[in-house]
C-alpha atoms as a PDB file:
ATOM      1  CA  UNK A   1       0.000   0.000   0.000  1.00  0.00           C
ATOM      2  CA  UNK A   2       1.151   3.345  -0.948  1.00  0.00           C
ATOM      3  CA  UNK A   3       1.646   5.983   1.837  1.00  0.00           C
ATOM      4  CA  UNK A   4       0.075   9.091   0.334  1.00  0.00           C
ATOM      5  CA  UNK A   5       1.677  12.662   1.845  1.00  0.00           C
ATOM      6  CA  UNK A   6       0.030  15.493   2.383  1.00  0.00           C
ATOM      7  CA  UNK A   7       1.302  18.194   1.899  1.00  0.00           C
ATOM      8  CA  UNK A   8       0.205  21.624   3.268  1.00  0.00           C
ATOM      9  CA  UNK A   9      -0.111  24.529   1.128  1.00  0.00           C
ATOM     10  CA  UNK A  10       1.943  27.302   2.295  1.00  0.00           C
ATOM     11  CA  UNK A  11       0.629  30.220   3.816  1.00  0.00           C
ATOM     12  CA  UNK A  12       0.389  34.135   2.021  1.00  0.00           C
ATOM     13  CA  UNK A  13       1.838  36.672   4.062  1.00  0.00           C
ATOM     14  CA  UNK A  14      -0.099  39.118   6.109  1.00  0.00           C
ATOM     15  CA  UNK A  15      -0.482  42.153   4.832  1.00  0.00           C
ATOM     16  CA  UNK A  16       1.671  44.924   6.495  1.00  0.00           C
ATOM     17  CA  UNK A  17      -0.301  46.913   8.666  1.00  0.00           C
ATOM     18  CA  UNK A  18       2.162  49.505   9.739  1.00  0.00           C
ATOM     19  CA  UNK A  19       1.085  53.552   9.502  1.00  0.00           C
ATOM     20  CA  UNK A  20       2.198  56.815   9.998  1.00  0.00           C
ATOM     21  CA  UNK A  21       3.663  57.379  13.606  1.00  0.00           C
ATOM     22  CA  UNK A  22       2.131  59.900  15.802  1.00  0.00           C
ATOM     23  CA  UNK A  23       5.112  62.353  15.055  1.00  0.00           C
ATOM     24  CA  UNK A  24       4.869  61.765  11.807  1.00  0.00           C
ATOM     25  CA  UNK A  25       0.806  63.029  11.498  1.00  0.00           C
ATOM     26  CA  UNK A  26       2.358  66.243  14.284  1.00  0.00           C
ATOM     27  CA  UNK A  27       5.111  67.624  11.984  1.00  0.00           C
ATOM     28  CA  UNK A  28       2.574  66.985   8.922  1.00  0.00           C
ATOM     29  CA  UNK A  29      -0.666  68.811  10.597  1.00  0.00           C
ATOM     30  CA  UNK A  30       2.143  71.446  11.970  1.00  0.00           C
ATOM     31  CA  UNK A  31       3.057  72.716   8.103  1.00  0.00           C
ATOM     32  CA  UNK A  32       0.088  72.738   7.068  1.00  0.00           C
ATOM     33  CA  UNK A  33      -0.733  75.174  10.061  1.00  0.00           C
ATOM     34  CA  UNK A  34       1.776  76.701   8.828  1.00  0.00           C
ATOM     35  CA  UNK A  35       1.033  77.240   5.642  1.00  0.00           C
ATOM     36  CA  UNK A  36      -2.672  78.421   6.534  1.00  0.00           C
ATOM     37  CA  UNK A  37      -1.028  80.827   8.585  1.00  0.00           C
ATOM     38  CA  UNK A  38       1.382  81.745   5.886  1.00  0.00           C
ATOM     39  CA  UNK A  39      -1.799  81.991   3.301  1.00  0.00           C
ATOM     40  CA  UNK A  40      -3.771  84.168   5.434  1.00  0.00           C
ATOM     41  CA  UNK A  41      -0.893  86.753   6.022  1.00  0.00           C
ATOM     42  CA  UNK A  42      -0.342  86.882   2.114  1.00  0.00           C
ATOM     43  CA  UNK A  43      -4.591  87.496   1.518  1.00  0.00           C
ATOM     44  CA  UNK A  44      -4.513  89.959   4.808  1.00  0.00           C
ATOM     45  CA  UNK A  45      -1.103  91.664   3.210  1.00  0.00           C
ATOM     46  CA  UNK A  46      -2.942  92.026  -0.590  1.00  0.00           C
ATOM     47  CA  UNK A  47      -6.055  92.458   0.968  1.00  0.00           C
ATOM     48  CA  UNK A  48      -4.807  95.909   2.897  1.00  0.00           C
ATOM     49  CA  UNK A  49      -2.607  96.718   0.136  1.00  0.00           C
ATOM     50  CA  UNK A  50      -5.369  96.715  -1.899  1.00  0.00           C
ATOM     51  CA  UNK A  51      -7.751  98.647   0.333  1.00  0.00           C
ATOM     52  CA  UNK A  52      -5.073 101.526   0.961  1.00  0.00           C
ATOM     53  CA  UNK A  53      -4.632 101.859  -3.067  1.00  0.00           C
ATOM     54  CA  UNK A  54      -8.674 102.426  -3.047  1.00  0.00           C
ATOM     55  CA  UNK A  55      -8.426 105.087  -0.550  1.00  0.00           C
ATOM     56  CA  UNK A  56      -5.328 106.660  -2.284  1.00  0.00           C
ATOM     57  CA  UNK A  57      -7.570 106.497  -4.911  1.00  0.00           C
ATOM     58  CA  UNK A  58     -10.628 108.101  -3.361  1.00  0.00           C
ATOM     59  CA  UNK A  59      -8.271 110.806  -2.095  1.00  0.00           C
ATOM     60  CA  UNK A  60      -6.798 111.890  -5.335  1.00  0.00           C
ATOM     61  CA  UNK A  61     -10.279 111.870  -7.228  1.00  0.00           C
ATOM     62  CA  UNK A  62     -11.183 114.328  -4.310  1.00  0.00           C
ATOM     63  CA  UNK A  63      -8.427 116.783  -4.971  1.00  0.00           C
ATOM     64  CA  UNK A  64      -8.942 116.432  -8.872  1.00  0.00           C
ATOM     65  CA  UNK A  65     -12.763 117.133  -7.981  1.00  0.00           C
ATOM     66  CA  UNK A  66     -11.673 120.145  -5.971  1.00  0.00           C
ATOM     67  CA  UNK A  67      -9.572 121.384  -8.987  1.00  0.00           C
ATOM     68  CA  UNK A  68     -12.366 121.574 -11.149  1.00  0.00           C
ATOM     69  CA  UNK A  69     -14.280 122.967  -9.191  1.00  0.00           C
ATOM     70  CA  UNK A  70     -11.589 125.982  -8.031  1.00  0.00           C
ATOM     71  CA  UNK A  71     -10.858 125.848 -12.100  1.00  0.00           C
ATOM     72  CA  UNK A  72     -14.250 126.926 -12.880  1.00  0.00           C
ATOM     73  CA  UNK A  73     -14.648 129.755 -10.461  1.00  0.00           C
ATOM     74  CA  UNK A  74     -11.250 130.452 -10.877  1.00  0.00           C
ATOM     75  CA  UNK A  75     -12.317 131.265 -14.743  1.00  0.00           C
ATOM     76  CA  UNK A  76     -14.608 133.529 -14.013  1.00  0.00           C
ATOM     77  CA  UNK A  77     -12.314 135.885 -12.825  1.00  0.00           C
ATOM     78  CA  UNK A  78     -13.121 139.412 -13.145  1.00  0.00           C
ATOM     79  CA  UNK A  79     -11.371 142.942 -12.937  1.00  0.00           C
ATOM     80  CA  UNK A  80     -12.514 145.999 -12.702  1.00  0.00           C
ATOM     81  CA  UNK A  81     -10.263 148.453 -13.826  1.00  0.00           C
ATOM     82  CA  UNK A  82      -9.960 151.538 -11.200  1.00  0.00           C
ATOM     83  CA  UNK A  83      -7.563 154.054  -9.341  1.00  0.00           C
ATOM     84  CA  UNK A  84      -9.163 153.662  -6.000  1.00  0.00           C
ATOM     85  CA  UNK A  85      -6.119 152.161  -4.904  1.00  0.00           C
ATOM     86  CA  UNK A  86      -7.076 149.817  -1.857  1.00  0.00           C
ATOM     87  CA  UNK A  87     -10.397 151.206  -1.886  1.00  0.00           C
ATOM     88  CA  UNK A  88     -10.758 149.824  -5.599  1.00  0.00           C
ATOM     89  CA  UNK A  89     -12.965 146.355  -5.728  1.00  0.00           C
ATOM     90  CA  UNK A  90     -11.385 143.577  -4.405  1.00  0.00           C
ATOM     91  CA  UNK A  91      -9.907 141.354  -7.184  1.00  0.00           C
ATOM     92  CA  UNK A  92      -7.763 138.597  -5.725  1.00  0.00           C
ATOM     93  CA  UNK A  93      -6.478 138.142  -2.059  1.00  0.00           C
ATOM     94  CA  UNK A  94      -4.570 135.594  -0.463  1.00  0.00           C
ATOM     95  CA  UNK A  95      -4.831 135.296   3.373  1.00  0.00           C
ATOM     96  CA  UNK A  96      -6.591 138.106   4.019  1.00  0.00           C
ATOM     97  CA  UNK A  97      -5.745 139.199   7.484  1.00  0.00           C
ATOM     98  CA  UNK A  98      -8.403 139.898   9.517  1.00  0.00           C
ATOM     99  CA  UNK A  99      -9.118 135.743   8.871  1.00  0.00           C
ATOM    100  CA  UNK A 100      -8.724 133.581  12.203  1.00  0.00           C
ATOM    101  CA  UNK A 101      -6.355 130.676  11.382  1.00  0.00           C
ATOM    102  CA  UNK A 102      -9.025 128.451  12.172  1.00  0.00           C
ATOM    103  CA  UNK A 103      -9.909 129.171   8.462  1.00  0.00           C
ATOM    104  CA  UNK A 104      -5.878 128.818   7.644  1.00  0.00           C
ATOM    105  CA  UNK A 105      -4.810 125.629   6.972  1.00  0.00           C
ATOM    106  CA  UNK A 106      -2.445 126.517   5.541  1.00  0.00           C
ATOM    107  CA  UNK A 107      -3.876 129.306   3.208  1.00  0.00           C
ATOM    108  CA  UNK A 108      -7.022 130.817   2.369  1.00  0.00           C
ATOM    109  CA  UNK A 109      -8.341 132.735  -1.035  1.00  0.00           C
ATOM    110  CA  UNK A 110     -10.444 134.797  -2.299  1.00  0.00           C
ATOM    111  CA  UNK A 111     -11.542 136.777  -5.872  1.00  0.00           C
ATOM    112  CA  UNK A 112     -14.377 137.936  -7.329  1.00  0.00           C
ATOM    113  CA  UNK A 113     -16.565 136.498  -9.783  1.00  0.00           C
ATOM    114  CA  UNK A 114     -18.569 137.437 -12.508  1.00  0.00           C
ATOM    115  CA  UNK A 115     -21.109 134.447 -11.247  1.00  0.00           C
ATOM    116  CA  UNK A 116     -23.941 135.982  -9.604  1.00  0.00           C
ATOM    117  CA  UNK A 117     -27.619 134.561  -9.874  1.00  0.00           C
ATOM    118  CA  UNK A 118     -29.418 137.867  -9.215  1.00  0.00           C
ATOM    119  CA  UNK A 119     -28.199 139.880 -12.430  1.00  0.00           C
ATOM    120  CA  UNK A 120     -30.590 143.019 -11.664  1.00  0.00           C
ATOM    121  CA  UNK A 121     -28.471 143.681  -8.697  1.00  0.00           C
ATOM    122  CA  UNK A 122     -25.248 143.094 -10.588  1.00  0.00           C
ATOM    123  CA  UNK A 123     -23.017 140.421 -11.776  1.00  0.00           C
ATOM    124  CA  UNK A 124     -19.615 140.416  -9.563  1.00  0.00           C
ATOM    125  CA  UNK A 125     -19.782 137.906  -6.637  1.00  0.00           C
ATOM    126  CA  UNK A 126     -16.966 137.240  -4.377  1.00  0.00           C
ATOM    127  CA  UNK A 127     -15.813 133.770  -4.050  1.00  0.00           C
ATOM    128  CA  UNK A 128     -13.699 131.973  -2.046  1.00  0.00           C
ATOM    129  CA  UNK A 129     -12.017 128.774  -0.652  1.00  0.00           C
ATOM    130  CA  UNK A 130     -10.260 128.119   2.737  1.00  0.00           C
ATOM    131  CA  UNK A 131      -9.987 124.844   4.790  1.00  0.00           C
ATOM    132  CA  UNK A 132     -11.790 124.509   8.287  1.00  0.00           C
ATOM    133  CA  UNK A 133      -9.568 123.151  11.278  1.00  0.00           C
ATOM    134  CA  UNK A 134     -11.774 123.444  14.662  1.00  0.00           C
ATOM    135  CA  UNK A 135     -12.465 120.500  17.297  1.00  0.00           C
ATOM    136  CA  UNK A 136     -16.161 119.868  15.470  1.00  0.00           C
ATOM    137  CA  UNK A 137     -15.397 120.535  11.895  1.00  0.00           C
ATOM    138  CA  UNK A 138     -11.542 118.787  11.231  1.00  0.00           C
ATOM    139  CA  UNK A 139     -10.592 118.281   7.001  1.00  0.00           C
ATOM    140  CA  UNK A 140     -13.566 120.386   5.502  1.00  0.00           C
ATOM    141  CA  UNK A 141     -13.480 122.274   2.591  1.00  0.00           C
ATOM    142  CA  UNK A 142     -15.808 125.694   2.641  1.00  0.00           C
ATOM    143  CA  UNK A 143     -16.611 127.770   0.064  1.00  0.00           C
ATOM    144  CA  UNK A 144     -17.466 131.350   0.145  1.00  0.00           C
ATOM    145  CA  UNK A 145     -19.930 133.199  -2.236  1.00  0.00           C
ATOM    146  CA  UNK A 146     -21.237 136.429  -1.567  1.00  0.00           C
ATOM    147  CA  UNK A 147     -23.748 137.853  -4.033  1.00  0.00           C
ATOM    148  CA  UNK A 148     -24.682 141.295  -4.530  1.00  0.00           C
ATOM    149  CA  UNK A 149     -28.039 141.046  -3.022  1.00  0.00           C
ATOM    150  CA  UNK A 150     -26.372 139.733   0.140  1.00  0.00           C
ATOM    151  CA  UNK A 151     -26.246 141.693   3.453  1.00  0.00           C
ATOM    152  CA  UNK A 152     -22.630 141.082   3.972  1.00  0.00           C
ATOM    153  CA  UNK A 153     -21.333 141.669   0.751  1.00  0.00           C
ATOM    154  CA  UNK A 154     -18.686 144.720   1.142  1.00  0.00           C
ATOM    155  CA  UNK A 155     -16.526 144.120  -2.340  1.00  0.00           C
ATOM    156  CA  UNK A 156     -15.872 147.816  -2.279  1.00  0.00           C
ATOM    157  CA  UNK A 157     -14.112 148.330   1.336  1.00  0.00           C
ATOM    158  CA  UNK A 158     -10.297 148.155   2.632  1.00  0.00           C
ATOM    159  CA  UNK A 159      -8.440 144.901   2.412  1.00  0.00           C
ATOM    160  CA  UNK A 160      -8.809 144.443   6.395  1.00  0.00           C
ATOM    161  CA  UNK A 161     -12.223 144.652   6.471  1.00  0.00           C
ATOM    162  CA  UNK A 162     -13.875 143.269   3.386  1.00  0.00           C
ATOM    163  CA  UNK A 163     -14.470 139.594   4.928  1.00  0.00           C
ATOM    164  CA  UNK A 164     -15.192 140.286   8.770  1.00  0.00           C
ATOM    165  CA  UNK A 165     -14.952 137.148  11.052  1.00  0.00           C
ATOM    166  CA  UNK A 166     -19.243 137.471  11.474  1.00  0.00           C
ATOM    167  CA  UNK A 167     -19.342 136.663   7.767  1.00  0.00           C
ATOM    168  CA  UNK A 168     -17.010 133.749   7.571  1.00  0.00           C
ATOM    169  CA  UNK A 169     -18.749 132.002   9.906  1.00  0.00           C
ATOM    170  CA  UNK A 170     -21.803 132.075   7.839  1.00  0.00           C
ATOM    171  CA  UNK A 171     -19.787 129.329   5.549  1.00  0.00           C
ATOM    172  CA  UNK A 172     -18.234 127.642   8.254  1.00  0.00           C
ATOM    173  CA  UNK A 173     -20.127 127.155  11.782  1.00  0.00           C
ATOM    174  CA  UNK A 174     -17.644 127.320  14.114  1.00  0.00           C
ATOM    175  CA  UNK A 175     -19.761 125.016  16.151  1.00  0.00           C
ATOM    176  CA  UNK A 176     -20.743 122.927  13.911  1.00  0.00           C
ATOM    177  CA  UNK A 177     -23.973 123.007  15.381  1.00  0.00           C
ATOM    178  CA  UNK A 178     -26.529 121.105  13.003  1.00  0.00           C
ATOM    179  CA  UNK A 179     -29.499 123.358  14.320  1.00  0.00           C
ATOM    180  CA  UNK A 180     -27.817 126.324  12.495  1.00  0.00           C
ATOM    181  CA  UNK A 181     -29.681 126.550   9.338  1.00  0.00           C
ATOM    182  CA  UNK A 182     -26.720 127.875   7.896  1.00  0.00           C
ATOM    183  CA  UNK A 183     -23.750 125.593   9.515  1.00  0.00           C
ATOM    184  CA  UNK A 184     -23.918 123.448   5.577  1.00  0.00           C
ATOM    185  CA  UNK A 185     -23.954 126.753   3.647  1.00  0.00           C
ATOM    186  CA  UNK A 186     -20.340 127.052   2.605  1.00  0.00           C
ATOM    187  CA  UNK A 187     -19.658 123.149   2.957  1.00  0.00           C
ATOM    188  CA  UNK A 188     -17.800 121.603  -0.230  1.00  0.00           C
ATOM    189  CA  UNK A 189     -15.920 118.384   0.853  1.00  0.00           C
ATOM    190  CA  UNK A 190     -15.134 116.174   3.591  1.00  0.00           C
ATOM    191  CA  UNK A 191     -11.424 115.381   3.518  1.00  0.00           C
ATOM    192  CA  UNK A 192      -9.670 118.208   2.209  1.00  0.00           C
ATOM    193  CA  UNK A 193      -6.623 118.678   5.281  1.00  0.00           C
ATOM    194  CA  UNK A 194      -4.911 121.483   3.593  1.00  0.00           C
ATOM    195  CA  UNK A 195      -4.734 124.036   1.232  1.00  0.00           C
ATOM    196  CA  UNK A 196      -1.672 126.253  -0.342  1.00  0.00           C
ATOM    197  CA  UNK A 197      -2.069 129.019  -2.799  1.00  0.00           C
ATOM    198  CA  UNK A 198       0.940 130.450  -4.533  1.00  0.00           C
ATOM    199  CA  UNK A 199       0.951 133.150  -7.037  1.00  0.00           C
ATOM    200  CA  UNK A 200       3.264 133.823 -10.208  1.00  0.00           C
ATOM    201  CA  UNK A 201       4.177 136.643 -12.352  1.00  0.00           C
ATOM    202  CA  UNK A 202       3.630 136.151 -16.480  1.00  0.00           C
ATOM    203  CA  UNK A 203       7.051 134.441 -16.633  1.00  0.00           C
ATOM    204  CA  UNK A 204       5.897 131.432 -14.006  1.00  0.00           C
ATOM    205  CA  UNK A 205       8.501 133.308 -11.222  1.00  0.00           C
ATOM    206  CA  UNK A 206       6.723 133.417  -7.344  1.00  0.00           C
ATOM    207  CA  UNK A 207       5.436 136.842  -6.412  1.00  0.00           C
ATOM    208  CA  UNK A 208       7.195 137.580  -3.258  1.00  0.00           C
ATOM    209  CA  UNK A 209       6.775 141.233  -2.853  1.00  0.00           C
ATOM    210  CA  UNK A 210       3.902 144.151  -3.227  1.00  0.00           C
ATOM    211  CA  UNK A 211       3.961 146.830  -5.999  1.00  0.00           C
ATOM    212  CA  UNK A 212       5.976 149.217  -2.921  1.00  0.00           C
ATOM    213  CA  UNK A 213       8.410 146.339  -2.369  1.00  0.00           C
ATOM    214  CA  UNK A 214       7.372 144.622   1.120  1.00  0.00           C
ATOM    215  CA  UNK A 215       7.317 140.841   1.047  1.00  0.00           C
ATOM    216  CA  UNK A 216       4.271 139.474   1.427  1.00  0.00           C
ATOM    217  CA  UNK A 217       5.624 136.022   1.144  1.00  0.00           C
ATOM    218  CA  UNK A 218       1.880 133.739   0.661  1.00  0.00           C
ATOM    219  CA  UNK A 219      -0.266 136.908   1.226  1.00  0.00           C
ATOM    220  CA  UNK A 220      -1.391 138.531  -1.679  1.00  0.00           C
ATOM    221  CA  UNK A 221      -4.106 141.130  -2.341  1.00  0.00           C
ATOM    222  CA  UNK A 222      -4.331 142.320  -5.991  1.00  0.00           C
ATOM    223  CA  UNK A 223      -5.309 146.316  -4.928  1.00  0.00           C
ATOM    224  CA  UNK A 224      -1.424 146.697  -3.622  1.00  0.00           C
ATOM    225  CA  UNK A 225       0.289 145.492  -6.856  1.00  0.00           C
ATOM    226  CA  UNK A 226       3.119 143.537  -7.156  1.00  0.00           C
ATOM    227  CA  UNK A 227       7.258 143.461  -8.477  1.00  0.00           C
ATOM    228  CA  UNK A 228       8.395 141.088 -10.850  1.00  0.00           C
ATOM    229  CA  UNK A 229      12.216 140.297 -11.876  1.00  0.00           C
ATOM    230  CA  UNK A 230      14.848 142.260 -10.481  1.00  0.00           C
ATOM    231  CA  UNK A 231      17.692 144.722 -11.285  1.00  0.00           C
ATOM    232  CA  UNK A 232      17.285 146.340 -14.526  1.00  0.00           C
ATOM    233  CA  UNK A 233      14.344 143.556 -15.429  1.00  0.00           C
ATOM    234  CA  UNK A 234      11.697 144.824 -12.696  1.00  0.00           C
ATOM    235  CA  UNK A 235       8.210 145.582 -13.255  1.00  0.00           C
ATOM    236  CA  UNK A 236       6.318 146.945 -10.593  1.00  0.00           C
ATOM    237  CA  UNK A 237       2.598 146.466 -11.644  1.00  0.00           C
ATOM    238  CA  UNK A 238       0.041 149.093 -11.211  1.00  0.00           C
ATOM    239  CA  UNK A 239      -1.320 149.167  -7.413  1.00  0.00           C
ATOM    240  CA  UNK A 240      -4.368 148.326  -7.854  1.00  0.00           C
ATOM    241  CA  UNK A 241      -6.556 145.818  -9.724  1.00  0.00           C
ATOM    242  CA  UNK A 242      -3.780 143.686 -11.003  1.00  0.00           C
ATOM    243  CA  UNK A 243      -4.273 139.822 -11.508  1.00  0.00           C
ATOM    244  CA  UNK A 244      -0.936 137.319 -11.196  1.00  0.00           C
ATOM    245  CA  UNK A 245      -0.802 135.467 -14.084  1.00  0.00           C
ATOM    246  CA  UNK A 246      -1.197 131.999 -12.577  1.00  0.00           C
ATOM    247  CA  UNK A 247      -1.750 130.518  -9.206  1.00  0.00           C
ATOM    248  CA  UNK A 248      -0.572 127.588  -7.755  1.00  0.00           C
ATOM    249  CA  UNK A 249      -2.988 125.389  -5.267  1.00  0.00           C
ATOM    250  CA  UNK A 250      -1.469 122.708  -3.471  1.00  0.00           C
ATOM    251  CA  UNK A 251      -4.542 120.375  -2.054  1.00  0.00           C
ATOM    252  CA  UNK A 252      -3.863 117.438   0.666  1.00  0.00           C
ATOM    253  CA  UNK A 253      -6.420 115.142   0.650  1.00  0.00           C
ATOM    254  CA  UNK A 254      -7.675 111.920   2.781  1.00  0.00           C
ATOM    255  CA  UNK A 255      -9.971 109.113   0.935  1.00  0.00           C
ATOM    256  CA  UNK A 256     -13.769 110.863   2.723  1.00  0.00           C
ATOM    257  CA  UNK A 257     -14.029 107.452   4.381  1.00  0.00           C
ATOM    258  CA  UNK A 258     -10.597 108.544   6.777  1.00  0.00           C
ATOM    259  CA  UNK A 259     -12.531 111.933   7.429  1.00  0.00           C
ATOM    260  CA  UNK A 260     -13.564 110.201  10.646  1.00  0.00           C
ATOM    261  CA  UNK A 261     -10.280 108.568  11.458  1.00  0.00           C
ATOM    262  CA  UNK A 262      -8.624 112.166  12.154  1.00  0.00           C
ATOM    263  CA  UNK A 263      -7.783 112.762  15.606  1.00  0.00           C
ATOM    264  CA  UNK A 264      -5.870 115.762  14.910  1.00  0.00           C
ATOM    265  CA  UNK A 265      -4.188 118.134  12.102  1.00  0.00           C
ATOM    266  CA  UNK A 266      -0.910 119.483  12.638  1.00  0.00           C
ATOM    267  CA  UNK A 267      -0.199 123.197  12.410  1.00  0.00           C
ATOM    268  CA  UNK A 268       0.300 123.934   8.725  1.00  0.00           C
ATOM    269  CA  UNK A 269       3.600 126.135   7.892  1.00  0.00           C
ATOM    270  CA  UNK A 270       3.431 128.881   5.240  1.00  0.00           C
ATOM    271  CA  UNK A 271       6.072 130.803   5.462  1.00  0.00           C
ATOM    272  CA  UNK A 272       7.323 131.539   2.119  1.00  0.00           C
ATOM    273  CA  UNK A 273       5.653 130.790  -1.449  1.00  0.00           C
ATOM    274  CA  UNK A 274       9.492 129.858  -2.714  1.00  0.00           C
ATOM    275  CA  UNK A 275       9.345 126.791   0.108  1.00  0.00           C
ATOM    276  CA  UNK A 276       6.082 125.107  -1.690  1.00  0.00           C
ATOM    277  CA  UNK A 277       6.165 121.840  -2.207  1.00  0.00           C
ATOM    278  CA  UNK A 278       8.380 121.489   0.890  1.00  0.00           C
ATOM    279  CA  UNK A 279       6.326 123.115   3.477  1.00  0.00           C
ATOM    280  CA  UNK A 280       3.318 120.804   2.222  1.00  0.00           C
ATOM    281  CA  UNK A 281       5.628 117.452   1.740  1.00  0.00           C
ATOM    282  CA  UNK A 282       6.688 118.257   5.678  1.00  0.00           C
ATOM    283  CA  UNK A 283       2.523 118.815   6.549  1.00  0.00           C
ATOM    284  CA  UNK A 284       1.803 114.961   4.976  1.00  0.00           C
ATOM    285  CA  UNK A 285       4.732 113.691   7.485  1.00  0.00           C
ATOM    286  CA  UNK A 286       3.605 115.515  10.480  1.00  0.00           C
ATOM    287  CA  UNK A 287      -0.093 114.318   9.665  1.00  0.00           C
ATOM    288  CA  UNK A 288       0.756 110.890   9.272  1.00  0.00           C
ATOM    289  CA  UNK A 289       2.580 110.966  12.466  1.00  0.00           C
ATOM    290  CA  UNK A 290      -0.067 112.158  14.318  1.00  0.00           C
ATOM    291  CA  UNK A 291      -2.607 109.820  12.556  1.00  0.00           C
ATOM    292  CA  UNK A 292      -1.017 106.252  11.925  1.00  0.00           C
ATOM    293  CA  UNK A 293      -4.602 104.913  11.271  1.00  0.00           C
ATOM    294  CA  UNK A 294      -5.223 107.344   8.137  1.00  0.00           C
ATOM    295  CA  UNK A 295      -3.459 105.362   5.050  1.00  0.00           C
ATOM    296  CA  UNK A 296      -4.712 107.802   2.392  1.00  0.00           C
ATOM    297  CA  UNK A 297      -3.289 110.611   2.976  1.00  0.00           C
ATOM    298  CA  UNK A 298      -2.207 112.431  -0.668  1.00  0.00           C
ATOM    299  CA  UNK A 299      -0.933 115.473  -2.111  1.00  0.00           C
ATOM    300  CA  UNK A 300      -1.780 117.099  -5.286  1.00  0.00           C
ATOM    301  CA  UNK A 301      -1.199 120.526  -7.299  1.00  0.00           C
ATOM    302  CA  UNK A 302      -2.192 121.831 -10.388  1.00  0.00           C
ATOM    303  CA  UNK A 303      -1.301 125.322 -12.166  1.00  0.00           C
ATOM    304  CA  UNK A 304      -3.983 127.556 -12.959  1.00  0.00           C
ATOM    305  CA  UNK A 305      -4.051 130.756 -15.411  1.00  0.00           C
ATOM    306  CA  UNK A 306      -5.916 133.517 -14.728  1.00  0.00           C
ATOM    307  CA  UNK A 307      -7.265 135.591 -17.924  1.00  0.00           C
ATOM    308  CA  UNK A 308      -7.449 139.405 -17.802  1.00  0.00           C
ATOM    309  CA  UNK A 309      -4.154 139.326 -15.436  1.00  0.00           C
ATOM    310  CA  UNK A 310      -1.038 141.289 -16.773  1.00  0.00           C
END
């Protein structure tokens, strides 16, 4: 008899059932934290940068807003030919000074107009810009017009007393109380910090000095004349009703949105039209400093001509 063997089939081997330690799913779950983290810095980064380019934005399309708007006033310019000297009509005047500096950040001006509404009582209205800086009313651009038919308008009257503090009120409540019916009158935009107004002779040089040779530096009024050039080359322009030939306006804006965010504005320096661009640059830097929250701030200028000047 045969002895049959068995034999026994052999066995597969188990399947491996080995995973990732506990340090190992640690370090992965830790860089991918990081990477979140990482992620959400990037978005929050673009995200801000993007949000302080809109309200650079917003604060230049202010100031060019502004510009048109001084541009088309500024058009309408009108002289009246006189020798009343400073009792002649008032034409153009920077910083006038019977003006509280509340209304004198940095610079104020005025001019008048052939704009009036009310032509039966005459056509000449003065106009005129200035930027508010009390505790209520911080950043606001006011404008000025004063029609014929108006109680307070005194065109024809001496250069430090045409514009008396009463009146400029009237455009600017220095309350801001919003039960004056008139505390919106003059109101033009919210986020206007500054103003500068330069002016130049025909050949684009800065008018330093009256027609009798005092320096005036950014004060100008049109009924005392002015010198141009020097030496040999000097003009003195008649003393009364004379135009520059262009003005420069320096604006620095904040996106509207920021108008809120100011918690203060630093003293503005004007003391010579030759120092421009530098005494606004240095403004910017102390307002930043003062207000780290405000990302928009912006400066602009633009170059104006002004027809029927010399």
């Amino acid at each position: 008899m045969r002895n049959r063997s068995h034999h026994q089939p052999l066995l597969a081997s188990a399947p491996s059932t080995a995973g990732f330690t506990l340090v190992e799913v640690l370090v992965a779950t830790a860089i991918l934290m990081l990477l979140v983290v990482l992620l959400a810095n990037v978005l929050g980064s673009v995200t801000n940068l993007s949000s302080q380019a809109s309200s650079r934005l917003n604060a230049t399309r202010l100031g060019r807003e502004v510009f048109d708007l001084l541009g088309r006033d500024l058009s309408q310019v009108a002289t009246t030919r006189t020798s009343l000297g400073t009792n002649a009509p008032l034409q153009f005047c920077v910083n006038p000074p019977q003006l509280a500096n509340a209304y004198k950040n940095a610079t104020a001006v005025f001019w008048q107009a052939a704009i009036s509404r009310d032509r039966s009582v005459g056509n000449i209205s003065v106009v005129g810009y200035f930027v508010q800086n009390t505790s209520t009313n911080r950043g606001q651009l006011r404008r000025v017009l004063l029609e014929p038919a108006d109680s307070d308008y005194a065109v024809y009257s001496s250069p430090t007393n045409w514009l008396p503090e009463a009146t400029a009120e009237k455009f600017a409540a220095a309350a801001g109380s919003s039960a004056s019916s008139k505390a919106d009158r003059g109101w033009v935009a919210d986020g206007v910090i500054g103003m500068w107004v330069r002016c130049l002779d025909v050949n684009g040089q800065v008018i330093a000095t009256n027609g009798a040779g005092a320096v005036q530096n950014y004060s100008f009024d049109s009924r005392l004349g002015y010198q141009s050039g020097s030496g040999t080359n000097r003009i003195v322009y008649s003393t009364f009703a004379t135009l520059p030939a262009f003005v420069d306006i320096g604006l620095v804006c904040v996106a509207p949105k920021d108008a809120d965010r100011i918690r203060s504005l630093p003293a503005a320096t004007a003391t010579s039209p030759l120092n421009f661009d530098s005494e606004m640059a240095a403004y910017v830097t102390a307002f930043s400093a003062s207000n780290p929250r405000v990302k928009s701030v912006t400066s602009l200028t633009r170059r104006f001509r002004l027809y029927g000047s010399y």
